[in-house]
PDB file of N, CA and C in Angstrom:
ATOM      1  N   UNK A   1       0.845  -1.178   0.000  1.00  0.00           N
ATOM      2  CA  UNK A   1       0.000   0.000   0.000  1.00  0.00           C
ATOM      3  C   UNK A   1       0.889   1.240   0.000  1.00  0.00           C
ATOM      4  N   UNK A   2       0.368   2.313  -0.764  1.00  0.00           N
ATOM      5  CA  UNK A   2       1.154   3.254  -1.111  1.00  0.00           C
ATOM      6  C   UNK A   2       0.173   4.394  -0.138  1.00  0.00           C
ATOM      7  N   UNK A   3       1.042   5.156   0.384  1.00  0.00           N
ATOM      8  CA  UNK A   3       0.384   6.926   1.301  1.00  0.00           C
ATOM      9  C   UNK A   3       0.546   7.816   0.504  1.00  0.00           C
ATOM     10  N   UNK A   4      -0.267   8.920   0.846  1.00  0.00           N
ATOM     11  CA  UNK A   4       0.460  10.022   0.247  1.00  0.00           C
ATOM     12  C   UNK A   4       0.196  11.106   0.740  1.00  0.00           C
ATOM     13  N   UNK A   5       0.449  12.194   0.698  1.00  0.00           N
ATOM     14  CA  UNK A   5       0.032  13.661   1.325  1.00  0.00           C
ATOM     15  C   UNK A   5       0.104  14.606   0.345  1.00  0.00           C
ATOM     16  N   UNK A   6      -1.471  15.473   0.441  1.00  0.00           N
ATOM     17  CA  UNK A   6      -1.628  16.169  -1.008  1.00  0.00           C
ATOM     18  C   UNK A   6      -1.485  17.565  -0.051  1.00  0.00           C
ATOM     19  N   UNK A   7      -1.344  18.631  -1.159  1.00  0.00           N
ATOM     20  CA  UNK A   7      -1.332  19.671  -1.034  1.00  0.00           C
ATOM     21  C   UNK A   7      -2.937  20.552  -1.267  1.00  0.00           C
ATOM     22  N   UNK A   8      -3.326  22.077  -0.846  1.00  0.00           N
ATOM     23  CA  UNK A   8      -4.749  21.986  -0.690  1.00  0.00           C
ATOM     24  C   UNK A   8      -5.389  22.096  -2.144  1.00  0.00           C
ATOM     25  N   UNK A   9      -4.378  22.228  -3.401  1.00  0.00           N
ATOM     26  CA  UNK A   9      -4.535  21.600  -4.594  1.00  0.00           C
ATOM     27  C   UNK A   9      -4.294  20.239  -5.061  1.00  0.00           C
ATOM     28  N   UNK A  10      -4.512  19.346  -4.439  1.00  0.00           N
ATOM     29  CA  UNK A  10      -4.653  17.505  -5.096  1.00  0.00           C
ATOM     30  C   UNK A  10      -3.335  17.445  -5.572  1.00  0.00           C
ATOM     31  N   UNK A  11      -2.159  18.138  -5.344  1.00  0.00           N
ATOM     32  CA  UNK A  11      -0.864  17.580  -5.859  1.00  0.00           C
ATOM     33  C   UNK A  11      -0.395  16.980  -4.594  1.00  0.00           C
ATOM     34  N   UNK A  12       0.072  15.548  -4.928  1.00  0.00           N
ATOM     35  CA  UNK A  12       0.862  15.066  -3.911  1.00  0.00           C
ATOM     36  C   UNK A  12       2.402  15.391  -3.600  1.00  0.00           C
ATOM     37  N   UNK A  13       2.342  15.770  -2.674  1.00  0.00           N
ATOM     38  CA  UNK A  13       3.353  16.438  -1.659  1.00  0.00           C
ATOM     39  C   UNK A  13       4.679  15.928  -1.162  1.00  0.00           C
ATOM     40  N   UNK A  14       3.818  14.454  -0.585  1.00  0.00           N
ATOM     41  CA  UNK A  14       4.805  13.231  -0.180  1.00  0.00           C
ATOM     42  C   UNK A  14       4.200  11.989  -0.303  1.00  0.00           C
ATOM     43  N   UNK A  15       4.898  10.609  -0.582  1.00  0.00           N
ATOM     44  CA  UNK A  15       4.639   9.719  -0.517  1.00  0.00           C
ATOM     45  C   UNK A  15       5.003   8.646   0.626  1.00  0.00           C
ATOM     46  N   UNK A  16       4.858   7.845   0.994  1.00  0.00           N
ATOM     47  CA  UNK A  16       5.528   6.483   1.628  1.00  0.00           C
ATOM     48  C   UNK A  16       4.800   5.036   1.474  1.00  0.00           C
ATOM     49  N   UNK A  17       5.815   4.517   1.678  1.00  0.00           N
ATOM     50  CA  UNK A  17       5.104   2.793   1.843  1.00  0.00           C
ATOM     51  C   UNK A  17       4.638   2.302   3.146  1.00  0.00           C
ATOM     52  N   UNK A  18       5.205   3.434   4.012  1.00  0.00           N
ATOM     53  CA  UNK A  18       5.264   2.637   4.959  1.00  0.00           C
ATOM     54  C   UNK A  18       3.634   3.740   5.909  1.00  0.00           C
ATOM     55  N   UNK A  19       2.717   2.594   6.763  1.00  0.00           N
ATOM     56  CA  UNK A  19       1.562   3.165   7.206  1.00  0.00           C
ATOM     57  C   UNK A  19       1.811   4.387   7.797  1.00  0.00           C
ATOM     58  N   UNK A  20       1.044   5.441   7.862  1.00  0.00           N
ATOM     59  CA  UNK A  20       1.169   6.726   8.976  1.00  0.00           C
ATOM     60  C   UNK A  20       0.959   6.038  10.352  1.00  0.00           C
ATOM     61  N   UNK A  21       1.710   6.558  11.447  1.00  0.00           N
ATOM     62  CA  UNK A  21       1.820   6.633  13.061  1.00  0.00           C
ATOM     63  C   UNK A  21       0.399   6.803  12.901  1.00  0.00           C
ATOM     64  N   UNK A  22      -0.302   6.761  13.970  1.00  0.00           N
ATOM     65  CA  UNK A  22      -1.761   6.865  14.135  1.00  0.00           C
ATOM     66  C   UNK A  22      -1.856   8.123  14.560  1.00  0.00           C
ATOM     67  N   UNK A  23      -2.642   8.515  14.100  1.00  0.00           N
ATOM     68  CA  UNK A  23      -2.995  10.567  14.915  1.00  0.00           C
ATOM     69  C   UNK A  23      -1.905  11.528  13.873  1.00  0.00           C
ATOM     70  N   UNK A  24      -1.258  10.966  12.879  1.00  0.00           N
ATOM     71  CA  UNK A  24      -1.059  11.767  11.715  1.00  0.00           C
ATOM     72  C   UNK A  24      -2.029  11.915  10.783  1.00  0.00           C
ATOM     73  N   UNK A  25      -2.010  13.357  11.001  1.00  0.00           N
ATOM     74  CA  UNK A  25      -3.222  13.388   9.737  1.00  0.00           C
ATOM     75  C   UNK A  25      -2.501  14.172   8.956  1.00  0.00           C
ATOM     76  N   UNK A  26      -3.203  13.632   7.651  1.00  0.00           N
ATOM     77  CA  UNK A  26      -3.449  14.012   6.485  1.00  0.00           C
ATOM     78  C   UNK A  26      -2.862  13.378   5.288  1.00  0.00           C
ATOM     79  N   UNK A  27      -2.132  12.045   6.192  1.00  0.00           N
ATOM     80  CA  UNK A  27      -1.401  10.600   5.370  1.00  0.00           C
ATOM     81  C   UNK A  27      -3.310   9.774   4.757  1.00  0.00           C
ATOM     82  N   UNK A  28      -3.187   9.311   3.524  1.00  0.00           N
ATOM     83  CA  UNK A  28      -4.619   8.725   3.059  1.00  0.00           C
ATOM     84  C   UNK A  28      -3.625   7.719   2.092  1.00  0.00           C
ATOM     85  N   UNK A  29      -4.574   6.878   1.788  1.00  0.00           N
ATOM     86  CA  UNK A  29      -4.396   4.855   0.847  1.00  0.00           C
ATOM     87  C   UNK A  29      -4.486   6.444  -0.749  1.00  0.00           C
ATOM     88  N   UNK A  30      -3.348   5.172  -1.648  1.00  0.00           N
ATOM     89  CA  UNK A  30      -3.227   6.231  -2.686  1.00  0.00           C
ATOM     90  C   UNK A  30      -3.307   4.974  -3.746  1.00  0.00           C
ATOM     91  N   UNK A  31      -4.322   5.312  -4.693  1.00  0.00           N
ATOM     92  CA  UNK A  31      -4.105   4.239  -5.608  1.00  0.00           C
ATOM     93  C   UNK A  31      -2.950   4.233  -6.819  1.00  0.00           C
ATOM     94  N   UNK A  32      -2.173   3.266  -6.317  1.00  0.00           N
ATOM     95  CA  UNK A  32      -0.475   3.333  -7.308  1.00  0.00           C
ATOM     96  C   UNK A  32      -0.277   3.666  -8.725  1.00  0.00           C
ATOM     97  N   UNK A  33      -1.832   3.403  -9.575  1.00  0.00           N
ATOM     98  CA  UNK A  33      -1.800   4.218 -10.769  1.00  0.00           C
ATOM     99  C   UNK A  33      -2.533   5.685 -10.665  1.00  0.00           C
ATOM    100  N   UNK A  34      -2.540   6.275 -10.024  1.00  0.00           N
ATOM    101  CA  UNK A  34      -3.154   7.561  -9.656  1.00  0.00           C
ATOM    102  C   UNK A  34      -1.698   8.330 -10.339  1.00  0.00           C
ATOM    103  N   UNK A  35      -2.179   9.122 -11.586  1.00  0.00           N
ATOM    104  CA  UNK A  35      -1.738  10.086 -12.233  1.00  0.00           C
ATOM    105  C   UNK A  35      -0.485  10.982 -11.619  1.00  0.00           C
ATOM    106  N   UNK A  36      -1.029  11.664 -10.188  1.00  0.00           N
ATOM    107  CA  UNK A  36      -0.640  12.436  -9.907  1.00  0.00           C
ATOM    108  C   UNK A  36       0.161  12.300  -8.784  1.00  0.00           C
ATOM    109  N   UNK A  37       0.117  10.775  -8.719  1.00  0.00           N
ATOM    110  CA  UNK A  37       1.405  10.022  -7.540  1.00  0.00           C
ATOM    111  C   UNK A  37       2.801   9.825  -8.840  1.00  0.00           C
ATOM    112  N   UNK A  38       2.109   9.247 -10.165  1.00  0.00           N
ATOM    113  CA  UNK A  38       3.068   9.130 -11.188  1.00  0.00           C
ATOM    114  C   UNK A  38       3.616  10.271 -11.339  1.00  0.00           C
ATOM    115  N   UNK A  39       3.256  11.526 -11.386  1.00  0.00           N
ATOM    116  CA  UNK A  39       4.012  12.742 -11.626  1.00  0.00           C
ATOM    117  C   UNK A  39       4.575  13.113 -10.393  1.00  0.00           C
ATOM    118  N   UNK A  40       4.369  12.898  -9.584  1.00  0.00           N
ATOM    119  CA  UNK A  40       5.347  13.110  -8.026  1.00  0.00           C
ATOM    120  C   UNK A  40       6.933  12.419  -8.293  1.00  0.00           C
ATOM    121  N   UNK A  41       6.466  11.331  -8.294  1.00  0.00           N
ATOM    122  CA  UNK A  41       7.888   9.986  -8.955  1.00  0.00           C
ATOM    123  C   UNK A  41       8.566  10.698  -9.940  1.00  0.00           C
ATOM    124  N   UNK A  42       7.724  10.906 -11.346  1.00  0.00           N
ATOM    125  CA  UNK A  42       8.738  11.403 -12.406  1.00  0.00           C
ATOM    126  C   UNK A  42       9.999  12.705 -11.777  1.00  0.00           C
ATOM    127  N   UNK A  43       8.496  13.534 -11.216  1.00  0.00           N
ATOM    128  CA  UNK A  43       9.958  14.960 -10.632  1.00  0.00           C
ATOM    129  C   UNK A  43      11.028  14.698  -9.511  1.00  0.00           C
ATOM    130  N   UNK A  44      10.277  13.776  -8.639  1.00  0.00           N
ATOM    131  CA  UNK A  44      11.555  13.444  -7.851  1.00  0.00           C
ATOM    132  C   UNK A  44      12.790  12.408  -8.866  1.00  0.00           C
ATOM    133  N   UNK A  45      12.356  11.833 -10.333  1.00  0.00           N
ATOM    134  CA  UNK A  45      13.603  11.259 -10.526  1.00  0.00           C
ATOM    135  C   UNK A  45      14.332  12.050 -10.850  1.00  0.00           C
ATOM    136  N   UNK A  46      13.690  13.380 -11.603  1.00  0.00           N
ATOM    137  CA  UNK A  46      14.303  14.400 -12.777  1.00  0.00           C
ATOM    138  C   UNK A  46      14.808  15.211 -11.677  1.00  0.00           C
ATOM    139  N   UNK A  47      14.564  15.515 -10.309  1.00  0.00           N
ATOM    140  CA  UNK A  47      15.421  15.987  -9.656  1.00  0.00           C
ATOM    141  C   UNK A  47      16.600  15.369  -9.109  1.00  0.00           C
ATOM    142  N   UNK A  48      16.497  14.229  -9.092  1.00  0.00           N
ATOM    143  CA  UNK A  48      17.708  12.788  -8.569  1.00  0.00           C
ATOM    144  C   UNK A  48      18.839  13.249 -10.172  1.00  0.00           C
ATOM    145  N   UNK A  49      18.296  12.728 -11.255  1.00  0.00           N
ATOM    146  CA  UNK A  49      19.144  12.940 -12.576  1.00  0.00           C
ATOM    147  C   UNK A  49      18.382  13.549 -13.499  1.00  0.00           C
ATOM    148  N   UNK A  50      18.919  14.682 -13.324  1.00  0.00           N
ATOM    149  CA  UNK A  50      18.219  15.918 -14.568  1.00  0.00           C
ATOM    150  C   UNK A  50      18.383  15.190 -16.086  1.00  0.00           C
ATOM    151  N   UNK A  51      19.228  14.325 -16.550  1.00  0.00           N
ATOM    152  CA  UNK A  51      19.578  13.588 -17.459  1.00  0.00           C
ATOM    153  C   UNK A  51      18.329  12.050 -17.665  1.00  0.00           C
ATOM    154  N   UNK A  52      17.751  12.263 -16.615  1.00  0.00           N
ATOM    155  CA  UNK A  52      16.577  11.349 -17.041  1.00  0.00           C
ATOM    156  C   UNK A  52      15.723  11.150 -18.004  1.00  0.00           C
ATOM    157  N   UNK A  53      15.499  12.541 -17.738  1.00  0.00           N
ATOM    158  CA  UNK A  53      14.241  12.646 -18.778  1.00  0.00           C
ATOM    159  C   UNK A  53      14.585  12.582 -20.072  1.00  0.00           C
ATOM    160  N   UNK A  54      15.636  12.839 -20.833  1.00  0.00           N
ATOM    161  CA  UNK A  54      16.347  12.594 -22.674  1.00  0.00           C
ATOM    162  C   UNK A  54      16.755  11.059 -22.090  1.00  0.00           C
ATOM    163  N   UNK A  55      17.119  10.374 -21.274  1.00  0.00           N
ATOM    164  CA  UNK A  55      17.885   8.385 -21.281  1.00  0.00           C
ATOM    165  C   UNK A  55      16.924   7.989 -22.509  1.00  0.00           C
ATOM    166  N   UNK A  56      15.315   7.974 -21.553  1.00  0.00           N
ATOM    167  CA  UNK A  56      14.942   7.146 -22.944  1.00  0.00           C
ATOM    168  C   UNK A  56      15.076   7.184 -24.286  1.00  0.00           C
ATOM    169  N   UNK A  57      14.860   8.603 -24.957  1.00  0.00           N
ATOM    170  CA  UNK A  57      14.749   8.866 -25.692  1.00  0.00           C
ATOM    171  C   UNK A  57      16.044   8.653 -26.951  1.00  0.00           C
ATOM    172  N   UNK A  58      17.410   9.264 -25.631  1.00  0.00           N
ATOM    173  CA  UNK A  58      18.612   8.821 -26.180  1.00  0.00           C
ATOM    174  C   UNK A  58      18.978   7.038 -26.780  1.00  0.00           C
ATOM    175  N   UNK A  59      18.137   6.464 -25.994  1.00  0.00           N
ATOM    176  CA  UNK A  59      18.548   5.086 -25.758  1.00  0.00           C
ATOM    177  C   UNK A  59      17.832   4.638 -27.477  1.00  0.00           C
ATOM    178  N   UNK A  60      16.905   4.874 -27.256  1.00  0.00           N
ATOM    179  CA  UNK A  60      16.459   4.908 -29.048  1.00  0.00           C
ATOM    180  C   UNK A  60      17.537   5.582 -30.182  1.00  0.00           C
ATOM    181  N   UNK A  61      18.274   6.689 -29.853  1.00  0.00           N
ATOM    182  CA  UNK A  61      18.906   7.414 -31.007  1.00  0.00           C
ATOM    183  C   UNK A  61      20.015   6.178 -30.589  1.00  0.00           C
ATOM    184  N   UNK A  62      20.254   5.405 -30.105  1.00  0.00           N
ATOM    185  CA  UNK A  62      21.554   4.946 -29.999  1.00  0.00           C
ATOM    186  C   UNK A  62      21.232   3.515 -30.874  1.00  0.00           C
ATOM    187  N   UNK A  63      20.012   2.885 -30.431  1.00  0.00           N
ATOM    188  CA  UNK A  63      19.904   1.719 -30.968  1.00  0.00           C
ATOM    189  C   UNK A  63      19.515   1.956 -32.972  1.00  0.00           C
ATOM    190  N   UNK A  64      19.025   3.010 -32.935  1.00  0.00           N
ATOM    191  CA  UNK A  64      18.903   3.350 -34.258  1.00  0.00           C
ATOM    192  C   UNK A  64      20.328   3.297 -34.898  1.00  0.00           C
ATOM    193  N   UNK A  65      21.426   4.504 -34.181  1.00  0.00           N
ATOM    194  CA  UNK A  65      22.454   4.416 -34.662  1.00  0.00           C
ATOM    195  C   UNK A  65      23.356   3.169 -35.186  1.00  0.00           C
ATOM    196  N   UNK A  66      23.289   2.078 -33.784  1.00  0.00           N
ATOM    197  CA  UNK A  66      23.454   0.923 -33.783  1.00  0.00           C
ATOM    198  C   UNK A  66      23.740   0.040 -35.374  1.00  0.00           C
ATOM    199  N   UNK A  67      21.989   0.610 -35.293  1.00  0.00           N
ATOM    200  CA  UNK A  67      21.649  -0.258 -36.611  1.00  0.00           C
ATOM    201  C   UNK A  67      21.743  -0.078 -38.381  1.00  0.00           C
ATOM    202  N   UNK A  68      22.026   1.270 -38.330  1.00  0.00           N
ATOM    203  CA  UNK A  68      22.556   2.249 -39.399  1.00  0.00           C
ATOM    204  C   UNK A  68      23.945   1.958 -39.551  1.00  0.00           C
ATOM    205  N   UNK A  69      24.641   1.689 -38.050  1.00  0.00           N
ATOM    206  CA  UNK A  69      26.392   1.268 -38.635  1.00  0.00           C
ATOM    207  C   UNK A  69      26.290  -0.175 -39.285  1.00  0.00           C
ATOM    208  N   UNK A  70      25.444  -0.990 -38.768  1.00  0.00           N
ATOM    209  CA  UNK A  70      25.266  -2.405 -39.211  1.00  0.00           C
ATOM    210  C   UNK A  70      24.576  -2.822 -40.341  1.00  0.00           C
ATOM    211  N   UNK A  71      24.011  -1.706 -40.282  1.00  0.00           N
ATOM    212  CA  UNK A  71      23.226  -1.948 -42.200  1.00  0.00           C
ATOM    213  C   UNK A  71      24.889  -1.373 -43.040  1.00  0.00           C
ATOM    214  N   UNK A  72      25.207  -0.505 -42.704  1.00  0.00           N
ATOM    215  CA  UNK A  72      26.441  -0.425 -43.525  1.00  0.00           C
ATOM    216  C   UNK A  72      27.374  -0.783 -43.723  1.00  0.00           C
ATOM    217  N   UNK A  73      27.726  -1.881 -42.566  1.00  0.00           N
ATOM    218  CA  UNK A  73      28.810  -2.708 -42.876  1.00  0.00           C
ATOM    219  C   UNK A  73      29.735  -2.154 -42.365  1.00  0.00           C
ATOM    220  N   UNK A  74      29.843  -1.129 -41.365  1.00  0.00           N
ATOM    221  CA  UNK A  74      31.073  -0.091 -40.439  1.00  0.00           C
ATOM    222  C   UNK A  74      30.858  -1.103 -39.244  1.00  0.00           C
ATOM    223  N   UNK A  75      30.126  -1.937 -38.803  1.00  0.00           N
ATOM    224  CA  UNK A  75      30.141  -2.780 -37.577  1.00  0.00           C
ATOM    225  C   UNK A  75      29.293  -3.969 -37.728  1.00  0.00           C
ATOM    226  N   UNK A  76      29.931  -5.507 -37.363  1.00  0.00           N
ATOM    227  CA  UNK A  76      29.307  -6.398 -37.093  1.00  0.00           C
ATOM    228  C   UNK A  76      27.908  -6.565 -36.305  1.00  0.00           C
ATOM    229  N   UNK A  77      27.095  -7.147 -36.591  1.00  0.00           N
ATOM    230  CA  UNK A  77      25.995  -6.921 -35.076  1.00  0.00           C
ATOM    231  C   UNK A  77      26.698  -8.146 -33.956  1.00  0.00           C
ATOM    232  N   UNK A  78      27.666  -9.366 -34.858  1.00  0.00           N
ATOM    233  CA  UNK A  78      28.396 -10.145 -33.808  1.00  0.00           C
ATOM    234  C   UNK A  78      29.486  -9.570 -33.474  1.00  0.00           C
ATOM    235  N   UNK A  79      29.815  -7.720 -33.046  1.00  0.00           N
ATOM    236  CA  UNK A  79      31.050  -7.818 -33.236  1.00  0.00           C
ATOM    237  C   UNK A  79      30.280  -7.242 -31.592  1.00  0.00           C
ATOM    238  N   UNK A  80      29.132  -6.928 -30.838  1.00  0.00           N
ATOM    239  CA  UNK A  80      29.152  -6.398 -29.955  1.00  0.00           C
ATOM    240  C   UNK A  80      28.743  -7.449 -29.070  1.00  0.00           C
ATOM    241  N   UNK A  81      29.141  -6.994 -27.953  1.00  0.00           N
ATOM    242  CA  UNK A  81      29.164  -7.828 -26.961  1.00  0.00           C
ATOM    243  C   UNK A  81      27.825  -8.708 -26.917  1.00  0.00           C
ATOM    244  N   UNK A  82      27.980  -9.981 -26.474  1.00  0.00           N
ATOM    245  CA  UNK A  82      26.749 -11.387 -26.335  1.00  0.00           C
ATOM    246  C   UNK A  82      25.257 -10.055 -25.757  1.00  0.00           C
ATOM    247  N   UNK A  83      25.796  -9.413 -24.462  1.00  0.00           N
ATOM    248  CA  UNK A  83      24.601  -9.029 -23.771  1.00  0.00           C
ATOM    249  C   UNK A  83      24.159  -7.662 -24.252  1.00  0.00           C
ATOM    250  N   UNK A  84      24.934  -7.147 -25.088  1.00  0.00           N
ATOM    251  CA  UNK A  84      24.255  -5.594 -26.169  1.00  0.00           C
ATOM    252  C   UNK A  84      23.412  -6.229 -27.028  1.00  0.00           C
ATOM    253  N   UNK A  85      24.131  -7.611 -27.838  1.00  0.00           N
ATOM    254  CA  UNK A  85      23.162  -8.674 -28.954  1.00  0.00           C
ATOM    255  C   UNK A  85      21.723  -8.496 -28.228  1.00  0.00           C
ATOM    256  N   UNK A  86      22.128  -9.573 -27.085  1.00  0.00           N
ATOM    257  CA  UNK A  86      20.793  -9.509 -26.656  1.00  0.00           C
ATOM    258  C   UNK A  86      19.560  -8.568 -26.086  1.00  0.00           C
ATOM    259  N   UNK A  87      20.089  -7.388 -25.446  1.00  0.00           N
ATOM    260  CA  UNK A  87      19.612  -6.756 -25.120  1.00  0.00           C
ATOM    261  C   UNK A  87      18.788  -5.501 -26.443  1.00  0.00           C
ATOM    262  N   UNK A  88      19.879  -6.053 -27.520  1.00  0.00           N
ATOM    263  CA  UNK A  88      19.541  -4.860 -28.471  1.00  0.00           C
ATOM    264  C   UNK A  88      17.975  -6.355 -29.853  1.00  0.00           C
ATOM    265  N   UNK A  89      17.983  -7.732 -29.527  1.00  0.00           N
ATOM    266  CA  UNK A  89      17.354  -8.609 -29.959  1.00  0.00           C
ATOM    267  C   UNK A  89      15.856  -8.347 -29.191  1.00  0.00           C
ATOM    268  N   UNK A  90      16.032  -8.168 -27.623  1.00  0.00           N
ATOM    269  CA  UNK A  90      14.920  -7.915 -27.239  1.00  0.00           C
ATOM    270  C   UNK A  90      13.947  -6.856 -27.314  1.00  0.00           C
ATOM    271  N   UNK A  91      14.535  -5.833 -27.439  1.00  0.00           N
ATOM    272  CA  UNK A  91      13.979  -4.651 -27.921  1.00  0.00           C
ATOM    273  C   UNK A  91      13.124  -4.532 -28.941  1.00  0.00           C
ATOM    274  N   UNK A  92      14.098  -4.994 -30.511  1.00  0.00           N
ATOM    275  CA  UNK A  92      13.533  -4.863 -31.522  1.00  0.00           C
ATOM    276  C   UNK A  92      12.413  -6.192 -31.508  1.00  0.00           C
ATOM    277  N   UNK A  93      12.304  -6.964 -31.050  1.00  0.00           N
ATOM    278  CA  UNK A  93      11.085  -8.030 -30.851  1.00  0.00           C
ATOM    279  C   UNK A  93      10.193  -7.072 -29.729  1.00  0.00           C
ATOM    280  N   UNK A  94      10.604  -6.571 -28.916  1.00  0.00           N
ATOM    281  CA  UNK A  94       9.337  -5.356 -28.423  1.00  0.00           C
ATOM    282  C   UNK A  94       9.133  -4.925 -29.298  1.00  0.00           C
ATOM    283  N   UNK A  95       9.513  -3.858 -30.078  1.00  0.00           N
ATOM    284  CA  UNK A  95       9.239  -2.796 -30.756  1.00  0.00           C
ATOM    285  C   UNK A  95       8.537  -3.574 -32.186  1.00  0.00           C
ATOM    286  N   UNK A  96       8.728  -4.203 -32.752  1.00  0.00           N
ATOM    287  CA  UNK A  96       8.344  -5.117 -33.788  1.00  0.00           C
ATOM    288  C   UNK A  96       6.458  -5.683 -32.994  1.00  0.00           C
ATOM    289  N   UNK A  97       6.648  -6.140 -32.085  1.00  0.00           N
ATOM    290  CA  UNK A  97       5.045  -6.719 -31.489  1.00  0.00           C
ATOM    291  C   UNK A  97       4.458  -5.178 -31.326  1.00  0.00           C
ATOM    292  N   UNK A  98       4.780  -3.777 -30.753  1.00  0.00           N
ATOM    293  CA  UNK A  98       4.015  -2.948 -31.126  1.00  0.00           C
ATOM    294  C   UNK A  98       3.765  -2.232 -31.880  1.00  0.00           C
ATOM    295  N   UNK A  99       3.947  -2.938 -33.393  1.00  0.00           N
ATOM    296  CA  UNK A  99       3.426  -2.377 -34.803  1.00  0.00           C
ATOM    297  C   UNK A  99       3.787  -0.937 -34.853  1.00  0.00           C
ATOM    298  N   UNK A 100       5.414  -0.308 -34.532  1.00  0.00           N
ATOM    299  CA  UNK A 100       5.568   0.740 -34.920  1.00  0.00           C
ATOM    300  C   UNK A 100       4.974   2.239 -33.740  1.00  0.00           C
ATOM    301  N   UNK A 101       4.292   1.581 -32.970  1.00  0.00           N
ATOM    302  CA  UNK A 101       3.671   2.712 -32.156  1.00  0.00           C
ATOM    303  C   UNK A 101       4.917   3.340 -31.687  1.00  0.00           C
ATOM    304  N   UNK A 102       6.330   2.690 -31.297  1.00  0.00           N
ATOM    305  CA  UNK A 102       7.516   3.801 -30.525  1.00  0.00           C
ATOM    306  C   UNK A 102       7.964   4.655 -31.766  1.00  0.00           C
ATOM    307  N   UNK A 103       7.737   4.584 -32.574  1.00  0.00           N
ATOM    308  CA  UNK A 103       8.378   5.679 -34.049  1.00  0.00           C
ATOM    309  C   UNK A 103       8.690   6.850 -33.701  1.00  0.00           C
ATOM    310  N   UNK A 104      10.062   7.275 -33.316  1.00  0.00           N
ATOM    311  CA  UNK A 104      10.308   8.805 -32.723  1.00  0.00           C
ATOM    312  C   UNK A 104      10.458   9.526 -34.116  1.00  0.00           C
ATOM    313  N   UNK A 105      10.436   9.309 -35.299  1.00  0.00           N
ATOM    314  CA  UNK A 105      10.899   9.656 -36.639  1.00  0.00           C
ATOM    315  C   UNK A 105      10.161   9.781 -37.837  1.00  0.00           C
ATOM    316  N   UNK A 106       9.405  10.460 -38.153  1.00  0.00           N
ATOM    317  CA  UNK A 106       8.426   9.939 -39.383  1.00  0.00           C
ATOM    318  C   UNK A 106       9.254   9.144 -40.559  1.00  0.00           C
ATOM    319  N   UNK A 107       8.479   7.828 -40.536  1.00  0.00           N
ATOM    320  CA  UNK A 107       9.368   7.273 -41.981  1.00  0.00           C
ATOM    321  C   UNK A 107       9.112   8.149 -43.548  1.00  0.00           C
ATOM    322  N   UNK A 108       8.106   8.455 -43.103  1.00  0.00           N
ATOM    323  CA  UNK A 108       7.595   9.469 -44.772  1.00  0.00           C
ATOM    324  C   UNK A 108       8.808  10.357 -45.487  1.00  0.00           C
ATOM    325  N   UNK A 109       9.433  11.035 -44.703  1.00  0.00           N
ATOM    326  CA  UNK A 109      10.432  11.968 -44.884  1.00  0.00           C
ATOM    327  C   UNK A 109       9.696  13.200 -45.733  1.00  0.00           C
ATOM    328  N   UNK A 110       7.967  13.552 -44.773  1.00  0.00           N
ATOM    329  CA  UNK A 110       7.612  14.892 -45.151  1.00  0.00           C
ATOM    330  C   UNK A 110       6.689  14.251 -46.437  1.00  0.00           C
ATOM    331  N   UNK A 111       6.854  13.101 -46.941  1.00  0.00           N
ATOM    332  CA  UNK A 111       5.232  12.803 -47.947  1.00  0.00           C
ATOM    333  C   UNK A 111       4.354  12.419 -46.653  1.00  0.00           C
ATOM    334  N   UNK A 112       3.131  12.820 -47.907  1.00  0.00           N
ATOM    335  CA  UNK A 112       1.962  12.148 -47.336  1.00  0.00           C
ATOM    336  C   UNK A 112       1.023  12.252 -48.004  1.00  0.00           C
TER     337      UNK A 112
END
């Protein structure tokens, strides 16, 4: 069970796992997909590593890159390590089962 403490606008304030002491008020049961517990998390990561928020995004320009040196023949795909193989095998079998929905890039190149 997740707590939380809102502010007198519904933004949560603080979170914990662990129950409120009894006779604290204003600790309440927070449901773990509740929006605005998710946006509490995101800013406390982006305040932990300001570099958070571009990882994912980077992590795509990299595997793209990846695959642009390997279509060209500037790098083996067996030349990288067993667990990049794999890690970079699992992905594209994600990304392949969701029919294109991660596309950071229009393939069109501006037709349509």
């Amino acid at each position: 069970m997740i707590y939380v403490r809102r502010n007198p606008a519904g933004e949560v304030v603080a979170a914990s796992r662990q129950a409120p002491a009894e006779g604290d008020p204003g600790w309440l049961p927070a449901d773990p997909a509740d929006p605005a517990l998710a946006a509490f998390g995101s800013e406390l990561a982006a305040r932990a590593n300001p570099l958070s928020a571009s990882d994912l995004g980077f992590v795509r320009v990299l595997e793209d890159v990846i695959d642009l040196l390997v279509a060209r023949g500037v790098i083996l795909f067996t030349d990288l390590p067993p667990a990049a193989q794999d890690k970079l095998m699992e992905r594209r079998s994600t990304r392949a089962g969701l029919g294109g929905r991660l596309s950071l890039l229009d393939d069109t190149d501006g037709v349509i």
